[in-house]
C-alpha atoms as a PDB file:
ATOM      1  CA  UNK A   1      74.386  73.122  26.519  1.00  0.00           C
ATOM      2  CA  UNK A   2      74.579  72.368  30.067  1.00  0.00           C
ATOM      3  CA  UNK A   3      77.758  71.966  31.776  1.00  0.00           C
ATOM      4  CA  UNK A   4      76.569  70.641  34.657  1.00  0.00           C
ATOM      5  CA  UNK A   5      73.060  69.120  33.980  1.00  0.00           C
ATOM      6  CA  UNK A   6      72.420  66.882  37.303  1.00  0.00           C
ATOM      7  CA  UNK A   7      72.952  70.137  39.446  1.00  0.00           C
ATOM      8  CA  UNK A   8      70.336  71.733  36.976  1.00  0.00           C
ATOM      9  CA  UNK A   9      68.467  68.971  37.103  1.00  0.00           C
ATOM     10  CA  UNK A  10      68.851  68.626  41.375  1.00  0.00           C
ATOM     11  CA  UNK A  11      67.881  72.528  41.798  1.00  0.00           C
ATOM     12  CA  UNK A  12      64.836  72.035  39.843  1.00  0.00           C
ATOM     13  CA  UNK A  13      63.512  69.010  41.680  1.00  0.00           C
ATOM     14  CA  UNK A  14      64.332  70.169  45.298  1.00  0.00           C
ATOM     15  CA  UNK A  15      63.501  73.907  44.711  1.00  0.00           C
ATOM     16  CA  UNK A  16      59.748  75.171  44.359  1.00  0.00           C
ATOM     17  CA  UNK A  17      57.997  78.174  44.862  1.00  0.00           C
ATOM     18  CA  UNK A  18      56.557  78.928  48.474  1.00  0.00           C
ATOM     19  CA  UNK A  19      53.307  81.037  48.945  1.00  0.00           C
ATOM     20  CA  UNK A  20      53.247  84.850  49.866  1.00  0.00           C
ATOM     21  CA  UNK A  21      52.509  84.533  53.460  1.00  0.00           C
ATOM     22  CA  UNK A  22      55.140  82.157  54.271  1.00  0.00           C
ATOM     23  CA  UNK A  23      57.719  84.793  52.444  1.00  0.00           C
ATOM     24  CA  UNK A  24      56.229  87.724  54.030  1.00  0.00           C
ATOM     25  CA  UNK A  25      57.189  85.968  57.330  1.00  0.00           C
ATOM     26  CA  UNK A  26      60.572  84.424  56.322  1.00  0.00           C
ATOM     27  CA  UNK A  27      60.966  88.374  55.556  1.00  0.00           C
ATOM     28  CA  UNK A  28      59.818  89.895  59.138  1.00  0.00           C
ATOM     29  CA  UNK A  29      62.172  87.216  60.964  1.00  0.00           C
ATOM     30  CA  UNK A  30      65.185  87.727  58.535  1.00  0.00           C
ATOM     31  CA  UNK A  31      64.682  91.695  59.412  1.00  0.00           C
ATOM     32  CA  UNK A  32      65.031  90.667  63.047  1.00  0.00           C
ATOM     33  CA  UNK A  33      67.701  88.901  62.755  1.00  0.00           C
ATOM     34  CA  UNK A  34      69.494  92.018  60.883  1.00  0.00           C
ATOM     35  CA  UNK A  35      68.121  94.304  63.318  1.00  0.00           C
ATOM     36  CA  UNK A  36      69.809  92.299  66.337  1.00  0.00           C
ATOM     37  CA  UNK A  37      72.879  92.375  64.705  1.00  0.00           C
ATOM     38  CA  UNK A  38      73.341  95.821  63.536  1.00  0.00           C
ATOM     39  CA  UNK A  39      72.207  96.818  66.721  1.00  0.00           C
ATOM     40  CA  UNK A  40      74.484  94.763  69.097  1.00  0.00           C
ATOM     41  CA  UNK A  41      77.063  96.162  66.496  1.00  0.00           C
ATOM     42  CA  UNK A  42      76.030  99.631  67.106  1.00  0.00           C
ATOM     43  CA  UNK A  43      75.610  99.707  70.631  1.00  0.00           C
ATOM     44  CA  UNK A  44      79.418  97.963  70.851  1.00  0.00           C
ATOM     45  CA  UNK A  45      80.866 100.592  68.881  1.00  0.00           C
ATOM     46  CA  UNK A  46      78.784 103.157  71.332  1.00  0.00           C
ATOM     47  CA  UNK A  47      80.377 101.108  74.480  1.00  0.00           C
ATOM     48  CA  UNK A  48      83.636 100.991  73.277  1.00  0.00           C
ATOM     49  CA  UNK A  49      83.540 104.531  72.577  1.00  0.00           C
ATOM     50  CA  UNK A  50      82.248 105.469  76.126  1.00  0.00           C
ATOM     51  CA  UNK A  51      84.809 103.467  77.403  1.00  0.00           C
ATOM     52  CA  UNK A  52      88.288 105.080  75.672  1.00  0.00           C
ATOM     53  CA  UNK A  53      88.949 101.691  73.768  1.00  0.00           C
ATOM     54  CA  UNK A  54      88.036 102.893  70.197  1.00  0.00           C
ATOM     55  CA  UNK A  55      91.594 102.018  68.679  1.00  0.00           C
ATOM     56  CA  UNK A  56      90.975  98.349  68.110  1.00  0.00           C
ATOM     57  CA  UNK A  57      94.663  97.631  66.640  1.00  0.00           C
ATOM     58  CA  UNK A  58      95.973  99.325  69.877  1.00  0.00           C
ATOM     59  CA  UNK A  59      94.033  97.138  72.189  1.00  0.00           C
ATOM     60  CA  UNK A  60      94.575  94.146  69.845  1.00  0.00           C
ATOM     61  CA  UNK A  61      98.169  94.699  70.195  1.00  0.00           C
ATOM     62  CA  UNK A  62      98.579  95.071  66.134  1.00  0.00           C
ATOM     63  CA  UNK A  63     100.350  98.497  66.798  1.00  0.00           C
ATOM     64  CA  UNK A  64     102.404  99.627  69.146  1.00  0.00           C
ATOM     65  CA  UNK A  65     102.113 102.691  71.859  1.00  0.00           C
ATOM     66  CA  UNK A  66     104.416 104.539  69.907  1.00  0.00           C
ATOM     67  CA  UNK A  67     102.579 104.107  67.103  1.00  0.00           C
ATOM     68  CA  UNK A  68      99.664 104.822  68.618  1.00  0.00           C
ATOM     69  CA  UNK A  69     100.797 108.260  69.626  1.00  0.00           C
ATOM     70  CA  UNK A  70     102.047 109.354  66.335  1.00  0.00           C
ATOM     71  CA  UNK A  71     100.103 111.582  64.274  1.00  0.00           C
ATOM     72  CA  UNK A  72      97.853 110.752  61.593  1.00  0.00           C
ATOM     73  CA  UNK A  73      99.583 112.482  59.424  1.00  0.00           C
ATOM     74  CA  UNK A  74     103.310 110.494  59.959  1.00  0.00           C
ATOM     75  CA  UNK A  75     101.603 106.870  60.142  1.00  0.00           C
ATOM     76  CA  UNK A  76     100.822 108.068  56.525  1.00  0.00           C
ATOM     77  CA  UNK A  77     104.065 109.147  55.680  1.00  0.00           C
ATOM     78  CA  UNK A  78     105.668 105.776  56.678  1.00  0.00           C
ATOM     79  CA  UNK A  79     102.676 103.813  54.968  1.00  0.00           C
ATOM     80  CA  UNK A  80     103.616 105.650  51.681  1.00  0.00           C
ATOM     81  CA  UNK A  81     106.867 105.916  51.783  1.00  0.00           C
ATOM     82  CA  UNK A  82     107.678 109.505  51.427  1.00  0.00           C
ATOM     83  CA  UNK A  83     111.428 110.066  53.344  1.00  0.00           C
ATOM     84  CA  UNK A  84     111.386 113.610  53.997  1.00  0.00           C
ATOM     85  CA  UNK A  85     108.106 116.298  54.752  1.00  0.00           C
ATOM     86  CA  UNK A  86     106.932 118.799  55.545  1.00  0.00           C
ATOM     87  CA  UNK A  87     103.653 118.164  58.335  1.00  0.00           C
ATOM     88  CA  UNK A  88     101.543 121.133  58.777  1.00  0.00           C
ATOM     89  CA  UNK A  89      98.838 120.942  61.731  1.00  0.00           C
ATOM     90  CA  UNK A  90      96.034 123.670  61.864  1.00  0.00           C
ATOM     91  CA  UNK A  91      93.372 122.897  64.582  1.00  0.00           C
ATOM     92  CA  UNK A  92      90.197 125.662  64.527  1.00  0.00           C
ATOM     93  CA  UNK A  93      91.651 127.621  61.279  1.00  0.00           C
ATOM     94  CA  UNK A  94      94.822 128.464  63.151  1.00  0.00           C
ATOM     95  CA  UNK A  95      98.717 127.179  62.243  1.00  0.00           C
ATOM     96  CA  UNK A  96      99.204 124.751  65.531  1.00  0.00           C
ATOM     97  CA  UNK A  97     102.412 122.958  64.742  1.00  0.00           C
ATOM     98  CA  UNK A  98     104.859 122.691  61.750  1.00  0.00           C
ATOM     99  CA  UNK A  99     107.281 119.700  61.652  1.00  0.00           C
ATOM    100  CA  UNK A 100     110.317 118.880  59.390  1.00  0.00           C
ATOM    101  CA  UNK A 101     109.731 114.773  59.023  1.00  0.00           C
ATOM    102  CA  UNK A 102     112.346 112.192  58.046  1.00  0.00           C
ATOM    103  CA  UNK A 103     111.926 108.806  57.778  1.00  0.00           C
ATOM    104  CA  UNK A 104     113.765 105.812  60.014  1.00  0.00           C
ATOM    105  CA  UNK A 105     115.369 104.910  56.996  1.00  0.00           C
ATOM    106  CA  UNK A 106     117.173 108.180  55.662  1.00  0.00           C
ATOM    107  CA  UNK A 107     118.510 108.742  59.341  1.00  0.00           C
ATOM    108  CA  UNK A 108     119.985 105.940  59.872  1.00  0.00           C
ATOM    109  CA  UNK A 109     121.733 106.284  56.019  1.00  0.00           C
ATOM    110  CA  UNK A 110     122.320 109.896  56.743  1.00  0.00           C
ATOM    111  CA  UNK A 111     124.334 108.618  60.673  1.00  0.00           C
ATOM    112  CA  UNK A 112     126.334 105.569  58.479  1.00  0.00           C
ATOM    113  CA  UNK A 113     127.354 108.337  56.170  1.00  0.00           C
ATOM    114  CA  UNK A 114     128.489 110.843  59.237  1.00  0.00           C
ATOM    115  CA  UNK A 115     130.121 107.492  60.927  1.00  0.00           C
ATOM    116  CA  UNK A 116     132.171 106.862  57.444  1.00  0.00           C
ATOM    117  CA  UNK A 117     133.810 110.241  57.108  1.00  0.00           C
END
């Protein structure tokens, strides 16, 4: 029925069933050891924060400056594709900015066309 019978077989002998004080404290120290490390996580996201450095690709160098300065909104035009937009920006309820958006790809078509003709 088994597959593997000697690692049933192993398990069984090695493993065996430890009183309730000795898992109450295997417990507390395995919360401590979560508690260090969500808070040195928390307190580096906090410092990081302070310090201006919260773009991680940026600082990484997985992105570049200028797309680091791009908007949100364009970084997810190029991620999906899309060639041409519209990109509406509103800030506090009011209109802020509206931008026609083309991609890299349908200029560059659009100047080999102009530099055929």
């Amino acid at each position: 029925m088994y597959i593997l019978r000697f690692v049933r077989r192993y398990i069984r002998k090695k493993v065996h069933f430890i009183d309730p004080h000795t898992g109450q404290r295997i417990h507390r120290n395995l919360s401590f050891v979560y508690l260090f490390f969500a808070s040195n996580a928390f307190f580096g996201l906090l410092y990081l924060t302070k310090k201006g450095n919260i773009d991680y690709a940026l600082d990484a160098g997985l992105k570049t400056e200028l797309e680091a300065e791009q908007s949100k909104a364009i970084s997810t035009l190029e991620m999906l594709g899309i060639e041409k937009a519209k990109v509406v920006t509103f800030r506090n309820f009011k209109l802020v900015e509206v931008e026609d958006y083309e991609s890299y790809d349908l200029k560059r078509s659009k100047e080999k066309k102009e530099a055929k003709e």
